[in-house]
PDB file of N, CA and C in Angstrom:
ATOM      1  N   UNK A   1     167.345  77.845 124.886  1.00  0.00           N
ATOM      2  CA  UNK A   1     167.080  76.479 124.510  1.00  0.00           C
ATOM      3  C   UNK A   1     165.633  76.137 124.837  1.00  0.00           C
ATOM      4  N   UNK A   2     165.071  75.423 123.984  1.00  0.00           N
ATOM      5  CA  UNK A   2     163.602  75.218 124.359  1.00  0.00           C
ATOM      6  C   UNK A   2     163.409  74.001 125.123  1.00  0.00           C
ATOM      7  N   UNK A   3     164.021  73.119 125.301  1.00  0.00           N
ATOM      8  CA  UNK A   3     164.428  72.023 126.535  1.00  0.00           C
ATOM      9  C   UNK A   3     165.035  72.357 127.605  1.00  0.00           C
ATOM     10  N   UNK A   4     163.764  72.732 128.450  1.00  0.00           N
ATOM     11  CA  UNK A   4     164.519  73.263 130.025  1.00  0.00           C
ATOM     12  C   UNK A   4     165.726  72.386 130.422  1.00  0.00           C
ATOM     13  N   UNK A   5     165.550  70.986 130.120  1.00  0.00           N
ATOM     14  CA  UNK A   5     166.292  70.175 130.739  1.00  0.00           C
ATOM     15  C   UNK A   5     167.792  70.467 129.941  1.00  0.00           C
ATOM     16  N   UNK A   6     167.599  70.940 128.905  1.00  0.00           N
ATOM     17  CA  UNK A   6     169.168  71.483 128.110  1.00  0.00           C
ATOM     18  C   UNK A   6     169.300  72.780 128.974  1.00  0.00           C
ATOM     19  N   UNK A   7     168.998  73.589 129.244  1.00  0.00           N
ATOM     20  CA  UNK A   7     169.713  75.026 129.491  1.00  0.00           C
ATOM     21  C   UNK A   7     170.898  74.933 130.786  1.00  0.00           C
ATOM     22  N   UNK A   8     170.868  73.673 131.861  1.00  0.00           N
ATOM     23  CA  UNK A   8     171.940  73.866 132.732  1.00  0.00           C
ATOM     24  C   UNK A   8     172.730  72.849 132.432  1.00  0.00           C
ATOM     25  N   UNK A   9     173.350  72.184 131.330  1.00  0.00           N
ATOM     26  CA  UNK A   9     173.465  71.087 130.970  1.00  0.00           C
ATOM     27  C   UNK A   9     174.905  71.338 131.159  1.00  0.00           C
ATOM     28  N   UNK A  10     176.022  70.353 131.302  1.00  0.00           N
ATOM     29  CA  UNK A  10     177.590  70.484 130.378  1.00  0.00           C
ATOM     30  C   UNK A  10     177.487  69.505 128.977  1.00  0.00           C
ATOM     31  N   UNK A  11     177.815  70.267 128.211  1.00  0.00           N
ATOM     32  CA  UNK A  11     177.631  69.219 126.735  1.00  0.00           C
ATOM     33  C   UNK A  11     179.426  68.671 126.979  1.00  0.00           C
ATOM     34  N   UNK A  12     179.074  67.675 125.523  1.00  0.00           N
ATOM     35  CA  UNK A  12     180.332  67.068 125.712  1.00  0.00           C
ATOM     36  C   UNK A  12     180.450  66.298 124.555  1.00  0.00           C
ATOM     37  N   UNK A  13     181.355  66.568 123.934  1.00  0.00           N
ATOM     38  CA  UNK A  13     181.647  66.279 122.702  1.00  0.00           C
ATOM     39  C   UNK A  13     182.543  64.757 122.454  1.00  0.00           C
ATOM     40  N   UNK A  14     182.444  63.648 121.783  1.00  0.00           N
ATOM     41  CA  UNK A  14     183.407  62.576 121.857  1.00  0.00           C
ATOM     42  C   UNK A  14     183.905  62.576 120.044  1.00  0.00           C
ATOM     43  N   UNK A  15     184.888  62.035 120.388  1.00  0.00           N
ATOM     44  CA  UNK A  15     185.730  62.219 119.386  1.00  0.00           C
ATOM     45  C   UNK A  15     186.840  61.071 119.753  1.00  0.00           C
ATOM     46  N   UNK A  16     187.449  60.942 118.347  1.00  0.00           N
ATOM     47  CA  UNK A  16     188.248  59.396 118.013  1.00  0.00           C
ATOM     48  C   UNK A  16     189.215  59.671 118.702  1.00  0.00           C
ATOM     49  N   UNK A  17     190.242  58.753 119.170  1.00  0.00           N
ATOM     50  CA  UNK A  17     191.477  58.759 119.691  1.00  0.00           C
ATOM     51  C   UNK A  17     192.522  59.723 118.965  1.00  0.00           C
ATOM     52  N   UNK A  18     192.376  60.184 118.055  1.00  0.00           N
ATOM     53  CA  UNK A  18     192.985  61.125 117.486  1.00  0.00           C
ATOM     54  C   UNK A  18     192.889  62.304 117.181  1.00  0.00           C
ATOM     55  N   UNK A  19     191.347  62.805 118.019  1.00  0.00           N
ATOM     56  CA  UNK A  19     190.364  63.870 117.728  1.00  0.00           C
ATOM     57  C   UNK A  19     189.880  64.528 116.850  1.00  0.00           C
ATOM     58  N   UNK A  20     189.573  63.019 115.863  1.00  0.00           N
ATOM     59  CA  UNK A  20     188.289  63.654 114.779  1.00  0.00           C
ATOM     60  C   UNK A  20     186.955  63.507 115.150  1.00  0.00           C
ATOM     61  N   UNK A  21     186.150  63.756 114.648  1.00  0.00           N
ATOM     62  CA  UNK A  21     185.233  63.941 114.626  1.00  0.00           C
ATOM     63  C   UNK A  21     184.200  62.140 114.179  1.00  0.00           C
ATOM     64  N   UNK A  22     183.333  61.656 114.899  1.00  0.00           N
ATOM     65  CA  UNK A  22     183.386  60.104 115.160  1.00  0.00           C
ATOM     66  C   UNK A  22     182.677  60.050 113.547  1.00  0.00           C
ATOM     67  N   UNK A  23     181.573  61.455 113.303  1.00  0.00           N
ATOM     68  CA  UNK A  23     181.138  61.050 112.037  1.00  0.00           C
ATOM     69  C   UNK A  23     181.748  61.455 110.703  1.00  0.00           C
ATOM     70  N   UNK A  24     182.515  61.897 110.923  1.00  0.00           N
ATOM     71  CA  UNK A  24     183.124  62.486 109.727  1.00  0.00           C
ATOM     72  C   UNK A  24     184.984  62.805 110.055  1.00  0.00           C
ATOM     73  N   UNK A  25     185.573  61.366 110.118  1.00  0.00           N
ATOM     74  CA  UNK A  25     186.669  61.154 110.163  1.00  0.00           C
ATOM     75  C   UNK A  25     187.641  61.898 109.669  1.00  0.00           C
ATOM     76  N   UNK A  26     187.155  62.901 108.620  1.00  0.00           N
ATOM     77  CA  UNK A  26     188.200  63.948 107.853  1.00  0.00           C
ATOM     78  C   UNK A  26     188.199  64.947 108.533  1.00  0.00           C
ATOM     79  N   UNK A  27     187.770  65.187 109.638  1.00  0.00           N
ATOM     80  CA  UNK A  27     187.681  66.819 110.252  1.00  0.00           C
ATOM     81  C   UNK A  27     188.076  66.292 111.706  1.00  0.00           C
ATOM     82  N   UNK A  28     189.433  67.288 111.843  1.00  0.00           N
ATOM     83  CA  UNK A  28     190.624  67.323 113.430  1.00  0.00           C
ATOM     84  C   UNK A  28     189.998  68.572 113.911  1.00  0.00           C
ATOM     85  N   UNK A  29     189.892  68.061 115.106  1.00  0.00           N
ATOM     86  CA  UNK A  29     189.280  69.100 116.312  1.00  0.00           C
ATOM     87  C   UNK A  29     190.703  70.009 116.293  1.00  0.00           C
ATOM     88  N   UNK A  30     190.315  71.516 117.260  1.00  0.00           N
ATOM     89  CA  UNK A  30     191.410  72.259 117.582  1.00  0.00           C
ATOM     90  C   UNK A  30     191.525  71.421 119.566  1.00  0.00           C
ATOM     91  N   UNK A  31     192.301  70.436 119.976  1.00  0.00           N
ATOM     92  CA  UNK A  31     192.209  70.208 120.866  1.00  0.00           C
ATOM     93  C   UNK A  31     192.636  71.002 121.849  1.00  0.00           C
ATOM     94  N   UNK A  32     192.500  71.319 123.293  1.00  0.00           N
ATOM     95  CA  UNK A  32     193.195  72.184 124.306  1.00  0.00           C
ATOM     96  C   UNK A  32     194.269  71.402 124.756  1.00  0.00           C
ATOM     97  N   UNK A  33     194.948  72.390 125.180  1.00  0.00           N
ATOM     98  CA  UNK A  33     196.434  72.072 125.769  1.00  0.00           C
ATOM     99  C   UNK A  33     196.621  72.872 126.902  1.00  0.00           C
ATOM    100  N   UNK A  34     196.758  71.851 127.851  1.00  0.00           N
ATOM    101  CA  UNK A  34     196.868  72.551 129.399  1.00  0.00           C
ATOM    102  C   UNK A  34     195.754  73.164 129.417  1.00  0.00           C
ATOM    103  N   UNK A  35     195.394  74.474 129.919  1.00  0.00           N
ATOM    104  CA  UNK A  35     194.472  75.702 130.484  1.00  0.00           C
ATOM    105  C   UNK A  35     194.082  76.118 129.344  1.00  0.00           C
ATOM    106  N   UNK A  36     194.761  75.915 127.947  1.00  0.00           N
ATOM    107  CA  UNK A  36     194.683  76.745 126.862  1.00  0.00           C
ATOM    108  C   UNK A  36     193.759  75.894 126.357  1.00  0.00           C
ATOM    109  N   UNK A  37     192.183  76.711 126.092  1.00  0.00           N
ATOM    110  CA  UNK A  37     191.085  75.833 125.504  1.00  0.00           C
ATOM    111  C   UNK A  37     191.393  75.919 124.079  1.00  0.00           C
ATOM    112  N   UNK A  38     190.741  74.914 123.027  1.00  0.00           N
ATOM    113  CA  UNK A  38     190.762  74.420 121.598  1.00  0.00           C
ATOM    114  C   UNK A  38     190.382  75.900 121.236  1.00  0.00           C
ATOM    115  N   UNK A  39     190.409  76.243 119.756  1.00  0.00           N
ATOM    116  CA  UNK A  39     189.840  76.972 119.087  1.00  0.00           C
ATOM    117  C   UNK A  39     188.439  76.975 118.413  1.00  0.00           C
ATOM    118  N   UNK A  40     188.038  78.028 118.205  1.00  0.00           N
ATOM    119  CA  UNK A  40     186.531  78.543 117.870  1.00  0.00           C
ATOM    120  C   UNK A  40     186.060  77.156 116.918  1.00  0.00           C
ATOM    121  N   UNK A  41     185.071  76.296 116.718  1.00  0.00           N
ATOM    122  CA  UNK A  41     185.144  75.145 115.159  1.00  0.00           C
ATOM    123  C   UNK A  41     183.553  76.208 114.441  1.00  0.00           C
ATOM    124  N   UNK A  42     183.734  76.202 113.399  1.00  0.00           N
ATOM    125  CA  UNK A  42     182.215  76.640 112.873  1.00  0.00           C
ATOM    126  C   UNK A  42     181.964  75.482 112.230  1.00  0.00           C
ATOM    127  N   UNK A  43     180.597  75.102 112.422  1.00  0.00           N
ATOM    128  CA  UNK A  43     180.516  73.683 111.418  1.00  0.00           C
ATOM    129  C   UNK A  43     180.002  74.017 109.867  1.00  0.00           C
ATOM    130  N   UNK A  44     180.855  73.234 109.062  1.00  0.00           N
ATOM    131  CA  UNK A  44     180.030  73.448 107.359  1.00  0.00           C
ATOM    132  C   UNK A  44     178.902  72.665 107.297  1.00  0.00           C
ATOM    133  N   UNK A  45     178.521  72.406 108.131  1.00  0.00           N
ATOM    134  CA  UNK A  45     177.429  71.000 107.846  1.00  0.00           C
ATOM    135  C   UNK A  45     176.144  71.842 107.496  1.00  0.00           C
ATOM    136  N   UNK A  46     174.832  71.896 107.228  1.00  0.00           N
ATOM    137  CA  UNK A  46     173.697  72.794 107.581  1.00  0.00           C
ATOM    138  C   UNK A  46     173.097  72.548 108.970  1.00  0.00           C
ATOM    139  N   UNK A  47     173.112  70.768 109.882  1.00  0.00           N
ATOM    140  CA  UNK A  47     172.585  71.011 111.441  1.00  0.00           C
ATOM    141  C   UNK A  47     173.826  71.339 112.079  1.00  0.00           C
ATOM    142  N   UNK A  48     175.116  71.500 111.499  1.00  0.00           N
ATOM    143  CA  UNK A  48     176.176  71.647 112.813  1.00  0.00           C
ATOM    144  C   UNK A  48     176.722  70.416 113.282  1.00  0.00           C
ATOM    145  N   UNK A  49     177.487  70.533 114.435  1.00  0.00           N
ATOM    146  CA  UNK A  49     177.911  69.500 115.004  1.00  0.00           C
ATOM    147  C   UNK A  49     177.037  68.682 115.950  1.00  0.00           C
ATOM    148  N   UNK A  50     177.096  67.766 116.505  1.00  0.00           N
ATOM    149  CA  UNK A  50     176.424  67.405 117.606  1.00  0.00           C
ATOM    150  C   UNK A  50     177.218  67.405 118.761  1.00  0.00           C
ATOM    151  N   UNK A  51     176.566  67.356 119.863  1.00  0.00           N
ATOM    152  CA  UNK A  51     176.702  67.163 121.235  1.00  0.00           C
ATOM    153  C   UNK A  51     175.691  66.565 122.150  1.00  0.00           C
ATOM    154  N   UNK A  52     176.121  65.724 123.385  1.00  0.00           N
ATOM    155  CA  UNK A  52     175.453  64.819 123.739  1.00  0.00           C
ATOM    156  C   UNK A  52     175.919  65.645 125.750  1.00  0.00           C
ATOM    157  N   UNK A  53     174.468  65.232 126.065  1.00  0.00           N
ATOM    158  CA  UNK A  53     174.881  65.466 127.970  1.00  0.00           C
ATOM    159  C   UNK A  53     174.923  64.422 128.300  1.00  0.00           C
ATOM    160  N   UNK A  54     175.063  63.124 128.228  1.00  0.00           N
ATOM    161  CA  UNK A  54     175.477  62.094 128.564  1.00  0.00           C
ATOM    162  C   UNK A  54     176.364  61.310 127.911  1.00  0.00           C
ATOM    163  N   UNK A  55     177.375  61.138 127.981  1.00  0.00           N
ATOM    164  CA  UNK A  55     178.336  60.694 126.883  1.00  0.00           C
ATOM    165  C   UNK A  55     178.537  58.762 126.936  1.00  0.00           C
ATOM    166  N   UNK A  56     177.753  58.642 128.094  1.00  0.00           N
ATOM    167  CA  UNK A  56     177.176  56.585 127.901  1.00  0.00           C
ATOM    168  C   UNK A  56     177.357  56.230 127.103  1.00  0.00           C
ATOM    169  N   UNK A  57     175.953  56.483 126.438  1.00  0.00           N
ATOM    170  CA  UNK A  57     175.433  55.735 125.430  1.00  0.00           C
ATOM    171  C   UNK A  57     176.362  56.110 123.876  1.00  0.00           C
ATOM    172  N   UNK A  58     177.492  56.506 124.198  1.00  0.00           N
ATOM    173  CA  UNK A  58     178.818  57.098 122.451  1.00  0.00           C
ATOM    174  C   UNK A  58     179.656  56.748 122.832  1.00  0.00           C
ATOM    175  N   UNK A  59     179.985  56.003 124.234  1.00  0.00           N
ATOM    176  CA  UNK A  59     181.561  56.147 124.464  1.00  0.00           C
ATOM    177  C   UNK A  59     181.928  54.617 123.770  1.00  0.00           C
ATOM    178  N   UNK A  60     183.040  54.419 122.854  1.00  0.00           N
ATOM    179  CA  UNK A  60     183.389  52.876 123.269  1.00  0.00           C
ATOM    180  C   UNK A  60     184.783  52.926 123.579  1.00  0.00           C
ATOM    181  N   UNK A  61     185.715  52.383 123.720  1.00  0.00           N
ATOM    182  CA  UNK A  61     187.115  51.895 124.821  1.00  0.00           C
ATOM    183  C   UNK A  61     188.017  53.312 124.769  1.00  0.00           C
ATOM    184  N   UNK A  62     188.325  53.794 123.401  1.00  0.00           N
ATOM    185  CA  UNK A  62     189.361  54.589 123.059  1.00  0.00           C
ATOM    186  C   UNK A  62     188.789  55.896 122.484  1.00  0.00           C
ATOM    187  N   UNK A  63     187.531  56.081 122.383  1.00  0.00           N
ATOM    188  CA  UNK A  63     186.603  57.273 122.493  1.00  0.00           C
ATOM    189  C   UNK A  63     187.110  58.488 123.375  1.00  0.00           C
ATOM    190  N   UNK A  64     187.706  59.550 122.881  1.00  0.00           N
ATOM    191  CA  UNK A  64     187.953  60.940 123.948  1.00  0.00           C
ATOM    192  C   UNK A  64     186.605  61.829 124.330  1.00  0.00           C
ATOM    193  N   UNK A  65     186.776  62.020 125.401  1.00  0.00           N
ATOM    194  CA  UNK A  65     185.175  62.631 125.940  1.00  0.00           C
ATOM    195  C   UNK A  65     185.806  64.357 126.027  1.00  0.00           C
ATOM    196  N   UNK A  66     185.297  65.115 125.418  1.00  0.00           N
ATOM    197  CA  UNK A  66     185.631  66.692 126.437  1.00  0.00           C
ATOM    198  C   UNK A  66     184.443  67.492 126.342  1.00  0.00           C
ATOM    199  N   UNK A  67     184.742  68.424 127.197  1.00  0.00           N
ATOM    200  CA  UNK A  67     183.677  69.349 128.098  1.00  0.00           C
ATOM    201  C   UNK A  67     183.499  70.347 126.729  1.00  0.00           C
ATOM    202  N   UNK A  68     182.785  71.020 126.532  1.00  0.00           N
ATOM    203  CA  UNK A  68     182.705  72.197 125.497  1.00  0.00           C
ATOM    204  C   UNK A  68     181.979  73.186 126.014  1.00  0.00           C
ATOM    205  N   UNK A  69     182.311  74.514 125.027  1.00  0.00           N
ATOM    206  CA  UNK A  69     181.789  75.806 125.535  1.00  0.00           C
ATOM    207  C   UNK A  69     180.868  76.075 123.956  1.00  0.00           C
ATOM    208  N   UNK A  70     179.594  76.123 124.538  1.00  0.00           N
ATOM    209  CA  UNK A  70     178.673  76.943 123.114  1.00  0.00           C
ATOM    210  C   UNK A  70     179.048  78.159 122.602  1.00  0.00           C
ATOM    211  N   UNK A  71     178.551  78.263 121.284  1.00  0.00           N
ATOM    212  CA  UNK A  71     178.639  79.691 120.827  1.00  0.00           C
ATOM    213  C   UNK A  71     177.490  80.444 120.845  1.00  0.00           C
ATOM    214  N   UNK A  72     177.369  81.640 121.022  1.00  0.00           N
ATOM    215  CA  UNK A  72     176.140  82.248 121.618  1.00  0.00           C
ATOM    216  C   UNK A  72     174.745  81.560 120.822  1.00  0.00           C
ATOM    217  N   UNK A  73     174.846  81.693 119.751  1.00  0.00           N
ATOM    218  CA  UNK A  73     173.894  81.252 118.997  1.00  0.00           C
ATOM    219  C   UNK A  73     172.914  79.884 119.428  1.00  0.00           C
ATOM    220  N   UNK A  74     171.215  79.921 119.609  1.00  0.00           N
ATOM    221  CA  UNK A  74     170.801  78.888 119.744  1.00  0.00           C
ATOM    222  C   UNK A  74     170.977  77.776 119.184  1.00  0.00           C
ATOM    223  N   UNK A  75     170.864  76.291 119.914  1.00  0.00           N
ATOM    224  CA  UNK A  75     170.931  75.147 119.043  1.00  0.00           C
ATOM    225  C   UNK A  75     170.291  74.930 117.785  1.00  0.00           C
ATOM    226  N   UNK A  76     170.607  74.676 116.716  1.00  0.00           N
ATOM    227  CA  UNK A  76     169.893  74.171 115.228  1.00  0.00           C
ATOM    228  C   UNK A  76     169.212  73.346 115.415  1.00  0.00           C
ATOM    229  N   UNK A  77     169.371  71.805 115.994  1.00  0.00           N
ATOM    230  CA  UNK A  77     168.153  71.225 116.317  1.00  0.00           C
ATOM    231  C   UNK A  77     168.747  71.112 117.958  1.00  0.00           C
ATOM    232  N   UNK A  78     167.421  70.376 118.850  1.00  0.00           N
ATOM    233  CA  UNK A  78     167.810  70.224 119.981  1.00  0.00           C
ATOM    234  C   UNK A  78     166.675  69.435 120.450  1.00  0.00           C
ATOM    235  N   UNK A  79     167.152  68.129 121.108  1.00  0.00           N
ATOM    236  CA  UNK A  79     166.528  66.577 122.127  1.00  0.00           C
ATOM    237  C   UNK A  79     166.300  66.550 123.112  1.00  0.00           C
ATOM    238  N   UNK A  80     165.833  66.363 123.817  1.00  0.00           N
ATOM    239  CA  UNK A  80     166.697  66.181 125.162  1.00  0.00           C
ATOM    240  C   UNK A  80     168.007  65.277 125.251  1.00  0.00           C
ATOM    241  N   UNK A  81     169.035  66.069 125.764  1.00  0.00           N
ATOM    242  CA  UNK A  81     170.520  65.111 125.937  1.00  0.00           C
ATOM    243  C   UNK A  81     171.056  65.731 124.804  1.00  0.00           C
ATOM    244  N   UNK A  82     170.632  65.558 123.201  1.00  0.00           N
ATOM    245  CA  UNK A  82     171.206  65.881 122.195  1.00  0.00           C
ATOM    246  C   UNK A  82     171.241  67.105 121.511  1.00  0.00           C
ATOM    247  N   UNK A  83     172.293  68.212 121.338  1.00  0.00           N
ATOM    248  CA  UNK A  83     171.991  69.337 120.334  1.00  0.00           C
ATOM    249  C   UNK A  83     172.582  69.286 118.815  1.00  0.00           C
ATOM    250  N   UNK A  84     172.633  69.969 118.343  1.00  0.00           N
ATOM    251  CA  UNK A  84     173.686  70.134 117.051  1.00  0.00           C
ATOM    252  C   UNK A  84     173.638  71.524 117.372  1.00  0.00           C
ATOM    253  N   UNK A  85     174.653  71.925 117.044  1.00  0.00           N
ATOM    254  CA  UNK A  85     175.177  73.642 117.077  1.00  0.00           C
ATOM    255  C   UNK A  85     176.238  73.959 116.163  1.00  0.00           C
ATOM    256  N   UNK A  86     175.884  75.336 116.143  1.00  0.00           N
ATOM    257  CA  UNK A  86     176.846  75.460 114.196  1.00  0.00           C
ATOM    258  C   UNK A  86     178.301  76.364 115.134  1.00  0.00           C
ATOM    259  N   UNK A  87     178.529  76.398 116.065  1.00  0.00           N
ATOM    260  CA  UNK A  87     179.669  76.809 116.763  1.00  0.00           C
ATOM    261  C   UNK A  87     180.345  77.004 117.662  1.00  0.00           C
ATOM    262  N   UNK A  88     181.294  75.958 118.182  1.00  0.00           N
ATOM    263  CA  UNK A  88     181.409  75.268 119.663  1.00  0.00           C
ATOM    264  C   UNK A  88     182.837  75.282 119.613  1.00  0.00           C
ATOM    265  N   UNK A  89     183.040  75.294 120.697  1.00  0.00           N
ATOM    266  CA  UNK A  89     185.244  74.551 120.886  1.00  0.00           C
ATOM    267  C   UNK A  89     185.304  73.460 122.336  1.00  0.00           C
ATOM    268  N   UNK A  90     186.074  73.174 122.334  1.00  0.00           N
ATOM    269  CA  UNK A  90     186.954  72.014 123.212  1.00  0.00           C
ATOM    270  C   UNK A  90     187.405  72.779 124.239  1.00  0.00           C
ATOM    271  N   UNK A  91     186.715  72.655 125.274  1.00  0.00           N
ATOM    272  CA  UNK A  91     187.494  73.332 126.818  1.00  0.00           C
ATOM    273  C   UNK A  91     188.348  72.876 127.060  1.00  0.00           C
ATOM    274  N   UNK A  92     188.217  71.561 127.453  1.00  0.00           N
ATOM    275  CA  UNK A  92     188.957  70.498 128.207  1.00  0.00           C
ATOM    276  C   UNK A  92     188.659  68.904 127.800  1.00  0.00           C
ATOM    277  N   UNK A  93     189.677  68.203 128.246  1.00  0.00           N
ATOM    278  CA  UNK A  93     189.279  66.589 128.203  1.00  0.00           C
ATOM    279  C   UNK A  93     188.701  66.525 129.546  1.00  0.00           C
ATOM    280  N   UNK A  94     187.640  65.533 129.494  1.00  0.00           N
ATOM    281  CA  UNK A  94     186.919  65.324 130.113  1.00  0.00           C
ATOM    282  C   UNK A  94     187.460  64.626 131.630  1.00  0.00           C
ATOM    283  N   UNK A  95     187.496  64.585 132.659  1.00  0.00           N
ATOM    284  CA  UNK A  95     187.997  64.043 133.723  1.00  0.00           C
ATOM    285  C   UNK A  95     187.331  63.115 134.694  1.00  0.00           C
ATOM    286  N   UNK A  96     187.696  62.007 135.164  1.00  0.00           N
ATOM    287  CA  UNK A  96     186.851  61.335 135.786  1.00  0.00           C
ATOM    288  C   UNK A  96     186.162  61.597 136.768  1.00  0.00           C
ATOM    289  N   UNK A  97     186.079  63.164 137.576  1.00  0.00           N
ATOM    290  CA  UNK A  97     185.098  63.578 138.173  1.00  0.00           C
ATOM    291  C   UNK A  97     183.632  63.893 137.396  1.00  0.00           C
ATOM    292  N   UNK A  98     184.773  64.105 136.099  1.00  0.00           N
ATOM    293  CA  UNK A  98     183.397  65.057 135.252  1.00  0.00           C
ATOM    294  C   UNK A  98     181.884  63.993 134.751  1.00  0.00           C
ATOM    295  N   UNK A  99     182.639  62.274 134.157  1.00  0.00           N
ATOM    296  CA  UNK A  99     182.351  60.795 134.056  1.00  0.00           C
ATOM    297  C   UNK A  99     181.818  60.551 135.303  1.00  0.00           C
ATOM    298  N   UNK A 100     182.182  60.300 136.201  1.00  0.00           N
ATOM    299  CA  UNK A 100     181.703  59.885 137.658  1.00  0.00           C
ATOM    300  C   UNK A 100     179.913  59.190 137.227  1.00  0.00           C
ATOM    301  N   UNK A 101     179.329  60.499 137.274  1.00  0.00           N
ATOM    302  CA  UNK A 101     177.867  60.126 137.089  1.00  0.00           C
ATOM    303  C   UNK A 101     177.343  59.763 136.242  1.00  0.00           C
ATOM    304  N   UNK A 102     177.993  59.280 135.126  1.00  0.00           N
ATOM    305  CA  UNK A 102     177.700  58.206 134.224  1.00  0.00           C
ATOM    306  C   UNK A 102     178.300  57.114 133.917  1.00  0.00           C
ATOM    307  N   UNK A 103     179.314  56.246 135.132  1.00  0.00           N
ATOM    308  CA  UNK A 103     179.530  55.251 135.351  1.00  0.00           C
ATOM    309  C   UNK A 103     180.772  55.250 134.271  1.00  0.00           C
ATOM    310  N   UNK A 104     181.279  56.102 133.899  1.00  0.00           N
ATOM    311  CA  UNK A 104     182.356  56.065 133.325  1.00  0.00           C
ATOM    312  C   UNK A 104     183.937  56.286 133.938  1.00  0.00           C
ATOM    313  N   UNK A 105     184.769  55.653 133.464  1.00  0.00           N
ATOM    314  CA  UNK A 105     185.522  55.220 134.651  1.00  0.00           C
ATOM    315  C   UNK A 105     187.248  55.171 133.539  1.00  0.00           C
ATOM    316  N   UNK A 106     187.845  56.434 133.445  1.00  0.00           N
ATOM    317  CA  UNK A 106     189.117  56.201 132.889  1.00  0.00           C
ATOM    318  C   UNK A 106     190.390  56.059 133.327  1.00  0.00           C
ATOM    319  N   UNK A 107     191.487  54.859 133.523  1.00  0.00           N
ATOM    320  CA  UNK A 107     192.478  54.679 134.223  1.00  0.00           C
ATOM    321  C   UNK A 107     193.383  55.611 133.391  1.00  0.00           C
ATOM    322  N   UNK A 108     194.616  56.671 133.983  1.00  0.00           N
ATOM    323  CA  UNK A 108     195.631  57.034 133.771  1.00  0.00           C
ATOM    324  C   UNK A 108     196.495  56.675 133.967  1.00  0.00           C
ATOM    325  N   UNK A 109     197.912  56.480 132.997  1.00  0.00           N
ATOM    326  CA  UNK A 109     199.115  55.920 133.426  1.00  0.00           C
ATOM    327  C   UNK A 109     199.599  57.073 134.284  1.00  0.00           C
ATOM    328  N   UNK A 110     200.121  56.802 135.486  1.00  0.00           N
ATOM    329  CA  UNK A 110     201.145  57.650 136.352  1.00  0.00           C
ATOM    330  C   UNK A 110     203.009  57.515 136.233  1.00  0.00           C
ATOM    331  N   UNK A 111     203.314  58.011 135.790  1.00  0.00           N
ATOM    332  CA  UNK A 111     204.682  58.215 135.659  1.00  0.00           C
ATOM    333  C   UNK A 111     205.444  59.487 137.116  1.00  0.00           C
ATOM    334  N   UNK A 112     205.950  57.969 137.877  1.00  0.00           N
ATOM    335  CA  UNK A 112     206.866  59.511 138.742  1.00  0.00           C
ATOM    336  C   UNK A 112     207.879  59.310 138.710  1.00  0.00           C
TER     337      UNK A 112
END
């Protein structure tokens, strides 16, 4: 990555309450389940998908935040904070340790 400040980054992908994709509502993420991370996405786009290291400034109420794993390949374009990459998946949903340092703050219902 040519933004030092990208190379130790966790990216993090947000996506609708239903896990599409925020700009292009026709495309369902492969989400993870339990331990079992999402599947490989290749993007058709020509920049790829985006991803953000601060997920602040994208989140609004019902916005899903998760952690992602790159595909080897360098970013297509790249910001600081922002990449697009043509091939990424869904580790995990994001957890409020992971939020913590960006003042993000998600209540869970507890059922015992």
């Amino acid at each position: 990555m040519k933004h030092a400040e990208n190379r130790s980054q966790i990216w993090f992908k947000i996506l609708s309450p239903e896990g599409r994709d925020l700009d292009n509502e026709s495309k369902k993420w492969f989400l993870p389940e339990g331990t079992k991370k999402g599947e490989w996405f290749t993007s058709g786009n020509r920049i790829g998908t985006w991803l953000v290291s601060s997920p602040k400034e994208f989140i609004l109420k019902t916005n899903r935040i998760f952690v992602v794993e790159l595909g080897e390949a360098e970013p297509i374009i790249e910001l600081p904070g922002i990449i697009w990459v043509k091939k990424v998946r869904l580790v995990r949903e994001a957890t409020n340790l992971d939020l913590k340092r960006f003042g993000i703050y998600r209540s869970f219902r507890q059922i015992i």
